[in-house]
C-alpha atoms as a PDB file:
ATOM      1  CA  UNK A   1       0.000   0.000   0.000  1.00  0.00           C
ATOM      2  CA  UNK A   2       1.150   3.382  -0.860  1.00  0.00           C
ATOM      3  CA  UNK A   3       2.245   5.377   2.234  1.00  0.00           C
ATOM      4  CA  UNK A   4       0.753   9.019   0.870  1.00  0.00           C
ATOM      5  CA  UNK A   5      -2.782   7.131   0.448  1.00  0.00           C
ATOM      6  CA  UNK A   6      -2.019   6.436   4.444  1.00  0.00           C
ATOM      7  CA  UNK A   7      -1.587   9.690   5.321  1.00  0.00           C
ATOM      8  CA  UNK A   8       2.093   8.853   6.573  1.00  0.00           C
ATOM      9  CA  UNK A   9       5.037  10.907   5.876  1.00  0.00           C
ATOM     10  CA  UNK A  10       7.033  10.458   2.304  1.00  0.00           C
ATOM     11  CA  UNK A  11      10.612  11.919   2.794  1.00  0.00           C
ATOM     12  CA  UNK A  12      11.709  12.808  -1.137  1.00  0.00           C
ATOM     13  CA  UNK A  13      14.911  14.163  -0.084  1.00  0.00           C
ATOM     14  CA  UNK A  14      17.244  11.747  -2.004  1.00  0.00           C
ATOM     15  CA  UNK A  15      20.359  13.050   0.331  1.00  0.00           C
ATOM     16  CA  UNK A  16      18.087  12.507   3.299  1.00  0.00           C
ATOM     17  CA  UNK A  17      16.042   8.894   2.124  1.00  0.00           C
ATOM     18  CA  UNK A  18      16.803   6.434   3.394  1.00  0.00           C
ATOM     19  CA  UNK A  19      18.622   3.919   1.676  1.00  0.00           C
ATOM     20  CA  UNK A  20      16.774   0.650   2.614  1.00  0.00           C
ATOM     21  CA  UNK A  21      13.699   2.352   1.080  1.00  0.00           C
ATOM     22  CA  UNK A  22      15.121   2.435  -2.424  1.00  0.00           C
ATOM     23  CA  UNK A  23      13.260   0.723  -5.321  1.00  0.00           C
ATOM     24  CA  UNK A  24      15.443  -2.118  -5.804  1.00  0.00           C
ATOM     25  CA  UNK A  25      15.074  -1.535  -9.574  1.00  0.00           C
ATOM     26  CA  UNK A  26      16.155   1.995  -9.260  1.00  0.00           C
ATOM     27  CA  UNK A  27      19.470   0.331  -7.781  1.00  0.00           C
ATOM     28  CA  UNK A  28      19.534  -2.037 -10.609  1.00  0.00           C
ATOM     29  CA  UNK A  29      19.666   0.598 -13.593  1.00  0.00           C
ATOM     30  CA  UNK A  30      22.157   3.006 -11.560  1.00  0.00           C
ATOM     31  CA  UNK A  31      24.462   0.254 -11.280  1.00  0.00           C
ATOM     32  CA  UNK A  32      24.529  -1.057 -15.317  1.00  0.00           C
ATOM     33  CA  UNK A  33      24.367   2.499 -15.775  1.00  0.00           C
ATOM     34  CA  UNK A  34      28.314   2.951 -13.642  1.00  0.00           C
ATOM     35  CA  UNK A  35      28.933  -0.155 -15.478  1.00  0.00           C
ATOM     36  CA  UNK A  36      28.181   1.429 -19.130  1.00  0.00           C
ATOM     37  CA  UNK A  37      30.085   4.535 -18.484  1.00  0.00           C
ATOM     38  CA  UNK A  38      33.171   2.641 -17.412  1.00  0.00           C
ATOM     39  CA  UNK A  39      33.118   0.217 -19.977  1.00  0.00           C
ATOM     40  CA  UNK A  40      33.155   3.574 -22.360  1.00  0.00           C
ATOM     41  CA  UNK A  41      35.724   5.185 -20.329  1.00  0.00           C
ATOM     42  CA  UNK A  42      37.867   2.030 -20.404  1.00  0.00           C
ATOM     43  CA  UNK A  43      37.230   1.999 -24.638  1.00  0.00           C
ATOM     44  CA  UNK A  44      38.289   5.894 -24.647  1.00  0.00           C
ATOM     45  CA  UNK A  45      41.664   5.369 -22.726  1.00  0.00           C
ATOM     46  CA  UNK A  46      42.081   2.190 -25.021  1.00  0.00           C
ATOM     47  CA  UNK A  47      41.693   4.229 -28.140  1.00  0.00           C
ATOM     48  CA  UNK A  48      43.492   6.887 -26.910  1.00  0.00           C
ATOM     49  CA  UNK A  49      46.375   3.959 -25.849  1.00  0.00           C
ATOM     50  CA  UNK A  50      46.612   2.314 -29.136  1.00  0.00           C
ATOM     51  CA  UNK A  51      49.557   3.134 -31.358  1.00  0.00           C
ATOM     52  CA  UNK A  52      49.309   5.115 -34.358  1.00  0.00           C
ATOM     53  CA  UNK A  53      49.027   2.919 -37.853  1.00  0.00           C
ATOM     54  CA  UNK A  54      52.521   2.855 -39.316  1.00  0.00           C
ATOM     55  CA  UNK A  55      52.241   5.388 -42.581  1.00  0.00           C
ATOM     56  CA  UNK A  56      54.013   3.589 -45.955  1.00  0.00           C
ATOM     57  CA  UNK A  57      56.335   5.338 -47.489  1.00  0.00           C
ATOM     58  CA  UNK A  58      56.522   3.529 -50.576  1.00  0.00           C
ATOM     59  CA  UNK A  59      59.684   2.071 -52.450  1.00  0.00           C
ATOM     60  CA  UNK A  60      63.313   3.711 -51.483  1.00  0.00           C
ATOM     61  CA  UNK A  61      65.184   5.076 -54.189  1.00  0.00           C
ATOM     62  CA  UNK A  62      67.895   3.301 -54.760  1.00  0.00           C
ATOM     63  CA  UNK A  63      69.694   5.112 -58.000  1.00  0.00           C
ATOM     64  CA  UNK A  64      70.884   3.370 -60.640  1.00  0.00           C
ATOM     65  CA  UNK A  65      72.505   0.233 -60.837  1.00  0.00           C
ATOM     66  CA  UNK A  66      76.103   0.650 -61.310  1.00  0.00           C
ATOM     67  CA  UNK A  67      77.232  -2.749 -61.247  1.00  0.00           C
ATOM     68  CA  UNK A  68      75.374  -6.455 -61.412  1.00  0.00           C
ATOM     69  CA  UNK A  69      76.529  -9.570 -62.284  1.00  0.00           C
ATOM     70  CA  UNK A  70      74.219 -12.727 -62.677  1.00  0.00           C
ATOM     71  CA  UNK A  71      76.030 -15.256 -60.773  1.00  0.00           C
ATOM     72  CA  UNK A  72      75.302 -17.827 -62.864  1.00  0.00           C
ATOM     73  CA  UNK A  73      73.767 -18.115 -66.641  1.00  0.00           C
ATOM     74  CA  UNK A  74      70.607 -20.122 -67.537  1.00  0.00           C
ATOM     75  CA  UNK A  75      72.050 -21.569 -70.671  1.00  0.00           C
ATOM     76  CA  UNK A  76      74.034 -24.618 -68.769  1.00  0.00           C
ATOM     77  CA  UNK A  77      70.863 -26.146 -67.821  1.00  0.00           C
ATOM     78  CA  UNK A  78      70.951 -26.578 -71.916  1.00  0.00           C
ATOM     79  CA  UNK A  79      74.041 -28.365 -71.842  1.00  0.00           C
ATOM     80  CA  UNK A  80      73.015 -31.806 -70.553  1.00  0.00           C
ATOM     81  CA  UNK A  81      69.807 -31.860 -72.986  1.00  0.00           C
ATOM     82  CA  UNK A  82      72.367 -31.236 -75.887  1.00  0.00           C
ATOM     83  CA  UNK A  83      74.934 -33.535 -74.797  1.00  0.00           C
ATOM     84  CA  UNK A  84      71.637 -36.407 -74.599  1.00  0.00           C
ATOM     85  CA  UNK A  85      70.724 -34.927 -78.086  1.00  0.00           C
ATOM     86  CA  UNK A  86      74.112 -36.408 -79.273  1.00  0.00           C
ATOM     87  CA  UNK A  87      74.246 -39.784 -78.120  1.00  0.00           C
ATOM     88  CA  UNK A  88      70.532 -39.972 -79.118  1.00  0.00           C
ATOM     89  CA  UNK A  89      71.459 -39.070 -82.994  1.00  0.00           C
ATOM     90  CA  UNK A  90      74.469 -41.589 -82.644  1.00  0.00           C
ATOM     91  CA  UNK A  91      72.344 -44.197 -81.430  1.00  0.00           C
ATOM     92  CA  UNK A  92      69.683 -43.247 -84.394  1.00  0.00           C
ATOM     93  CA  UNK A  93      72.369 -43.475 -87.087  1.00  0.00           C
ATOM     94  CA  UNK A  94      73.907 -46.544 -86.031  1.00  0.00           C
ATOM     95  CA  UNK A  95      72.794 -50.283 -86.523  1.00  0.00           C
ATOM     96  CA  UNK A  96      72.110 -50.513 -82.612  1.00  0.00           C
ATOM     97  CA  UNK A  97      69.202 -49.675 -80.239  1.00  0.00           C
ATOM     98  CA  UNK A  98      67.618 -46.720 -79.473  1.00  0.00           C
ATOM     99  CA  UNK A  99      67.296 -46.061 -75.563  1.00  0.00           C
ATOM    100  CA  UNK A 100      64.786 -43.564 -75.470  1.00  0.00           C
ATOM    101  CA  UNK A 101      64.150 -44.511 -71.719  1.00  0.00           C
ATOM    102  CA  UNK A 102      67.488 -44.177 -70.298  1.00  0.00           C
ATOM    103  CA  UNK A 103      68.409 -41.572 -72.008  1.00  0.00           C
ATOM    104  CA  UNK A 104      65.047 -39.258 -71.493  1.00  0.00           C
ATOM    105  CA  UNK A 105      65.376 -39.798 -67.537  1.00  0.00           C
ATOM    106  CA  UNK A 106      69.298 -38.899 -67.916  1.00  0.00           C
ATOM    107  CA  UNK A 107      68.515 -35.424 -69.764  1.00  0.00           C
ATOM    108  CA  UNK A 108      66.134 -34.845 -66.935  1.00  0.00           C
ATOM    109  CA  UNK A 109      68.553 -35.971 -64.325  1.00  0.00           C
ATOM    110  CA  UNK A 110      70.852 -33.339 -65.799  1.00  0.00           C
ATOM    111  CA  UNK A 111      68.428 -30.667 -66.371  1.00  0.00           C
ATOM    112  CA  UNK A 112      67.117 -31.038 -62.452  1.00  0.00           C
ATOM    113  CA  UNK A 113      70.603 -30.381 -61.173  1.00  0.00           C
ATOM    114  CA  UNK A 114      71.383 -27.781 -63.830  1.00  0.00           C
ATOM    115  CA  UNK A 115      68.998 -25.882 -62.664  1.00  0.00           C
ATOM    116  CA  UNK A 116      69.540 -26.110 -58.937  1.00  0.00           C
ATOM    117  CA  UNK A 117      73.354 -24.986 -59.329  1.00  0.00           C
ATOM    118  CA  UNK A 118      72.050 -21.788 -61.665  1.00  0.00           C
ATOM    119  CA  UNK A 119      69.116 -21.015 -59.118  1.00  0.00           C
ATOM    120  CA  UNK A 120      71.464 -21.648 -55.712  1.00  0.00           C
ATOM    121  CA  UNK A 121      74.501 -19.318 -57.777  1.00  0.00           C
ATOM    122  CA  UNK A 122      71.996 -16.991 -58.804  1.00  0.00           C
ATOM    123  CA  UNK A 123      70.734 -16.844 -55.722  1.00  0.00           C
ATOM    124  CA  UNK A 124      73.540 -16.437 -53.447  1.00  0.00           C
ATOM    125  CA  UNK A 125      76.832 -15.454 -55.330  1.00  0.00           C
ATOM    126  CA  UNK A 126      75.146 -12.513 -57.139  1.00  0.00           C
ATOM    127  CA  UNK A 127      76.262  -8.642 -57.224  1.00  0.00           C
ATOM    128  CA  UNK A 128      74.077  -5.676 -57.391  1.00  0.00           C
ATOM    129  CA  UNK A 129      75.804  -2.416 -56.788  1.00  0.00           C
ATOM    130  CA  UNK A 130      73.381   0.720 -56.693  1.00  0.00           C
ATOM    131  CA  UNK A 131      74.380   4.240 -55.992  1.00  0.00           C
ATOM    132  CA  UNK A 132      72.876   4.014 -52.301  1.00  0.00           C
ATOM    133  CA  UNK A 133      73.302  -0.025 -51.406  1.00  0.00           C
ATOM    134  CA  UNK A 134      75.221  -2.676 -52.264  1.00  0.00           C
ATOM    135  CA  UNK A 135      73.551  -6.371 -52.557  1.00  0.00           C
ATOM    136  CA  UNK A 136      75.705  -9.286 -52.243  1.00  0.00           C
ATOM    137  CA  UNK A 137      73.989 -12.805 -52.316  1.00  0.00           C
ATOM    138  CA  UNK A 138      70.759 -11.868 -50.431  1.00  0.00           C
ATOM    139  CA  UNK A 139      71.889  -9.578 -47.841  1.00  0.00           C
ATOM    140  CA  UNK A 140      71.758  -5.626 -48.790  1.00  0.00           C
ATOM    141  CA  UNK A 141      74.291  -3.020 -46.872  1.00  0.00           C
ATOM    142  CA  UNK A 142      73.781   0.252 -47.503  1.00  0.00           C
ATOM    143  CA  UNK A 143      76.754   1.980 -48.845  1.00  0.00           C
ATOM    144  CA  UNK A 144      76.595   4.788 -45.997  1.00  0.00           C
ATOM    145  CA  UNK A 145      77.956   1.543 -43.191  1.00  0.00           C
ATOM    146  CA  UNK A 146      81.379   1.379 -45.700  1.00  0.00           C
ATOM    147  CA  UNK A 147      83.617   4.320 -44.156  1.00  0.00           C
ATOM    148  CA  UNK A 148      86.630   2.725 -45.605  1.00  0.00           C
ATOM    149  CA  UNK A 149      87.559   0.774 -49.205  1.00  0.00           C
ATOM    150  CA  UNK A 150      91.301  -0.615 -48.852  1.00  0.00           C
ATOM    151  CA  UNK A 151      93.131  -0.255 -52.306  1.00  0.00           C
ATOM    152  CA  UNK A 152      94.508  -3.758 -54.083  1.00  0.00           C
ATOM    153  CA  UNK A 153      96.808  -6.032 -51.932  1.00  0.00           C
ATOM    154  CA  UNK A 154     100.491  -6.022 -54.339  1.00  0.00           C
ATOM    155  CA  UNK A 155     102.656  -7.299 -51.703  1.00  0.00           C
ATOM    156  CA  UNK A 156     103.328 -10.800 -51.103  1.00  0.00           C
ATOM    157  CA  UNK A 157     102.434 -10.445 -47.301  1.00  0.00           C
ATOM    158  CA  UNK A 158      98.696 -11.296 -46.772  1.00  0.00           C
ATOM    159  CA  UNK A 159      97.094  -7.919 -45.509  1.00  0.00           C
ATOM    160  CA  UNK A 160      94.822  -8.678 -42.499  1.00  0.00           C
ATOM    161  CA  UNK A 161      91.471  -8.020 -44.361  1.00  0.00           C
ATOM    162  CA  UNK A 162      92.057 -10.608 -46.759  1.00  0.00           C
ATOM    163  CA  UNK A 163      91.045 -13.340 -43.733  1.00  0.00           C
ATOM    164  CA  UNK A 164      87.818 -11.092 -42.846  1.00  0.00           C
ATOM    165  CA  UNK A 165      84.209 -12.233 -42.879  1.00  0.00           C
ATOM    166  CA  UNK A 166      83.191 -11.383 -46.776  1.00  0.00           C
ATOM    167  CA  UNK A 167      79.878  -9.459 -46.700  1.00  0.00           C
ATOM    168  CA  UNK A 168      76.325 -11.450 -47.620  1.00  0.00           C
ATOM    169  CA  UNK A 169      75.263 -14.885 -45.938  1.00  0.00           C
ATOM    170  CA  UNK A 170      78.770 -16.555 -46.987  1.00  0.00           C
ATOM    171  CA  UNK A 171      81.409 -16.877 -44.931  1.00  0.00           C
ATOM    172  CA  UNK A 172      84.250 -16.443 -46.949  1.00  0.00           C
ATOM    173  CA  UNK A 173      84.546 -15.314 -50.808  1.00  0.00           C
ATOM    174  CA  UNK A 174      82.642 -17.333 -53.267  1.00  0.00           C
ATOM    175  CA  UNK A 175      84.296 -19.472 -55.548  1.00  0.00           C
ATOM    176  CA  UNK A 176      86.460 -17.621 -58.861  1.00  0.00           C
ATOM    177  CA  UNK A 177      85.791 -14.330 -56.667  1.00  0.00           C
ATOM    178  CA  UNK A 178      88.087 -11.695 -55.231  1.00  0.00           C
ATOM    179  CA  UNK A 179      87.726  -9.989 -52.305  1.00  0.00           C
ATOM    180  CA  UNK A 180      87.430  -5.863 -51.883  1.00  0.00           C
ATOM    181  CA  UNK A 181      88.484  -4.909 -48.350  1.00  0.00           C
ATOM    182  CA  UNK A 182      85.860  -2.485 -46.587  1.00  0.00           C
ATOM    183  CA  UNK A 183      85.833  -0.338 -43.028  1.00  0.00           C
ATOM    184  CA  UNK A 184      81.935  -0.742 -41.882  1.00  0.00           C
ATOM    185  CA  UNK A 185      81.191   2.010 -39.517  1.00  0.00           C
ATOM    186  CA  UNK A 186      81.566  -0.218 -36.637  1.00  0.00           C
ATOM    187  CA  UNK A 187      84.407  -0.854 -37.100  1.00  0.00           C
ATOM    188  CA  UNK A 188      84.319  -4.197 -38.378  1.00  0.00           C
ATOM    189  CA  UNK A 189      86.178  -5.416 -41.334  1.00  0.00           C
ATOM    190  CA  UNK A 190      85.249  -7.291 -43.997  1.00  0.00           C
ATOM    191  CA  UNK A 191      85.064  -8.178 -47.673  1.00  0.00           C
ATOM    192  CA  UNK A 192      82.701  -7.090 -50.585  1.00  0.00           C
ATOM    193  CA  UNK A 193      83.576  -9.731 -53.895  1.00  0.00           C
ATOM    194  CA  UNK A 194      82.566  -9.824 -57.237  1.00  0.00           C
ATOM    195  CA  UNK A 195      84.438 -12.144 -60.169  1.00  0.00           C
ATOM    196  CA  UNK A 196      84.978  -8.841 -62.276  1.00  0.00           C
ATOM    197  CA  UNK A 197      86.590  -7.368 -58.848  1.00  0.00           C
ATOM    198  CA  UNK A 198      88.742  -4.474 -60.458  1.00  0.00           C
ATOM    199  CA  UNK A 199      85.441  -3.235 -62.050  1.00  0.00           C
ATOM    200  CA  UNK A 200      83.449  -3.432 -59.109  1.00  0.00           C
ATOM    201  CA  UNK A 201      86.646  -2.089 -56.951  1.00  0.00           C
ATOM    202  CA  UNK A 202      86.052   1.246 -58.997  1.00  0.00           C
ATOM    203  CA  UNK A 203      82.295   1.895 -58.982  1.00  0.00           C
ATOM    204  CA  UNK A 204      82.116   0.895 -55.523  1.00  0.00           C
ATOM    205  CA  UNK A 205      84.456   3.463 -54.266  1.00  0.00           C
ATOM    206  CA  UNK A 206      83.228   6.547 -56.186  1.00  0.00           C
ATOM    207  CA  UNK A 207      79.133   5.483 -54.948  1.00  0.00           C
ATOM    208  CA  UNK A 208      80.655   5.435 -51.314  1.00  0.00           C
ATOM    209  CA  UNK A 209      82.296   8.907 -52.329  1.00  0.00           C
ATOM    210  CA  UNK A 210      79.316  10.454 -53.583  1.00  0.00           C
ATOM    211  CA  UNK A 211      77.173   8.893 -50.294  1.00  0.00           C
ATOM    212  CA  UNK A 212      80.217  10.314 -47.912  1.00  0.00           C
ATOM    213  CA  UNK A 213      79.434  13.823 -49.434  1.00  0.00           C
ATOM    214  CA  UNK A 214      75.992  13.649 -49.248  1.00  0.00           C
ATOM    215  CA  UNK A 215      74.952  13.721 -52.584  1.00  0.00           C
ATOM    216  CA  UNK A 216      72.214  12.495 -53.790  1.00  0.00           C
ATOM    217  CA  UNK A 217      71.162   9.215 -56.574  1.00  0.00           C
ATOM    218  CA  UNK A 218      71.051  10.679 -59.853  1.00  0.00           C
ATOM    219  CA  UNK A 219      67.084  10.246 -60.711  1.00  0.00           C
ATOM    220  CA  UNK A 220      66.563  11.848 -57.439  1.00  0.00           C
ATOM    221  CA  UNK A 221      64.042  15.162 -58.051  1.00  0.00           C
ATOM    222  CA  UNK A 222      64.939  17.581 -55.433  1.00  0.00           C
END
């Protein structure tokens, strides 16, 4: 029964009510009310938290190329089909059998592991000098770590940078390669290589030059 169709006092103070008189629905909505507003507060500081998107800059500019070479050429994985072709016109010719068999699984025997040297050499024993990097195998230093290119050894005493780690994922200088000694800018020493060595020996040191005095690649629009 309502207490103002008793005649008895209603106190509508809310500071003075008293709080076991409270509708417990009332209490209810107040508290998923509290609840919604920190929920939002917690999203804000969240949002407000979260790092900012990282902004793409699109491709470096390399320059030019200055110097490449291949590491290996695609036209040896020809050689084993041709050498197949041979014995195959032989065997044609002559009075004998044919072994088309054999000698179809032994061209692609060669061809597989034709192509695996060309792809690995390719892969790991090429040069790409630009006017801002260097790329040797599949590791790329940017010419601004070379403070220092050492000029050819023509003594018969082994200079110390001739036993240093050579630069890319090898450990030492591929194969029908010479070494280039190089200063990084830690300090380190090491070797850059190529097979034409004198040629990359000379475009090497006038990029690191140009990078030393700031200047910038060539296709570069100011």
């Amino acid at each position: 029964m309502d207490a103002r169709s008793e005649g008895l006092p209603v106190n509508d103070d809310p500071e003075t009510a008293d709080p076991h008189d409270a509708d417990p629905h009332d209490e209810k909505a107040r508290e998923d009310d509290s609840r919604e507003n920190d929920d939002t507060r917690d999203d804000g500081a969240r949002k407000e938290r979260a790092p900012a998107e990282p902004v793409d800059e699109g491709p470096v500019d390399e320059g030019d190329v200055l110097f490449a070479e291949q590491g290996g050429s695609w036209w040896v994985v020809a050689i084993g089909p041709v050498m197949v072709g041979a014995v195959l016109a032989m065997e044609i010719t002559g009075p004998g059998q044919v072994h088309w068999t054999v000698m179809s699984m032994f061209a692609l025997i060669l061809v597989a592991f034709a192509l695996v040297q060309v792809y690995a050499a390719r892969r790991h024993v090429s040069v790409c000098l630009t006017e801002t990097t260097l790329r040797q195998g599949t590791r790329t230093l940017p010419l601004s770590d070379i403070k220092k290119i050492y000029p050819p050894n023509e003594s018969h005493e082994a200079q110390k940078w001739e036993s240093a780690k050579a630069l890319g994922e090898l450990h030492g200088v591929p194969r029908r390669r010479k070494g280039i000694g190089v200063v990084l800018t830690d300090g380190a020493l090491a070797q850059a290589w190529a097979r034409d060595v004198e040629g990359l020996r000379r475009e090497l040191t006038e990029a690191v030059r140009a990078v030393q005095l700031g200047l910038p690649p060539r296709g570069t629009k100011d």
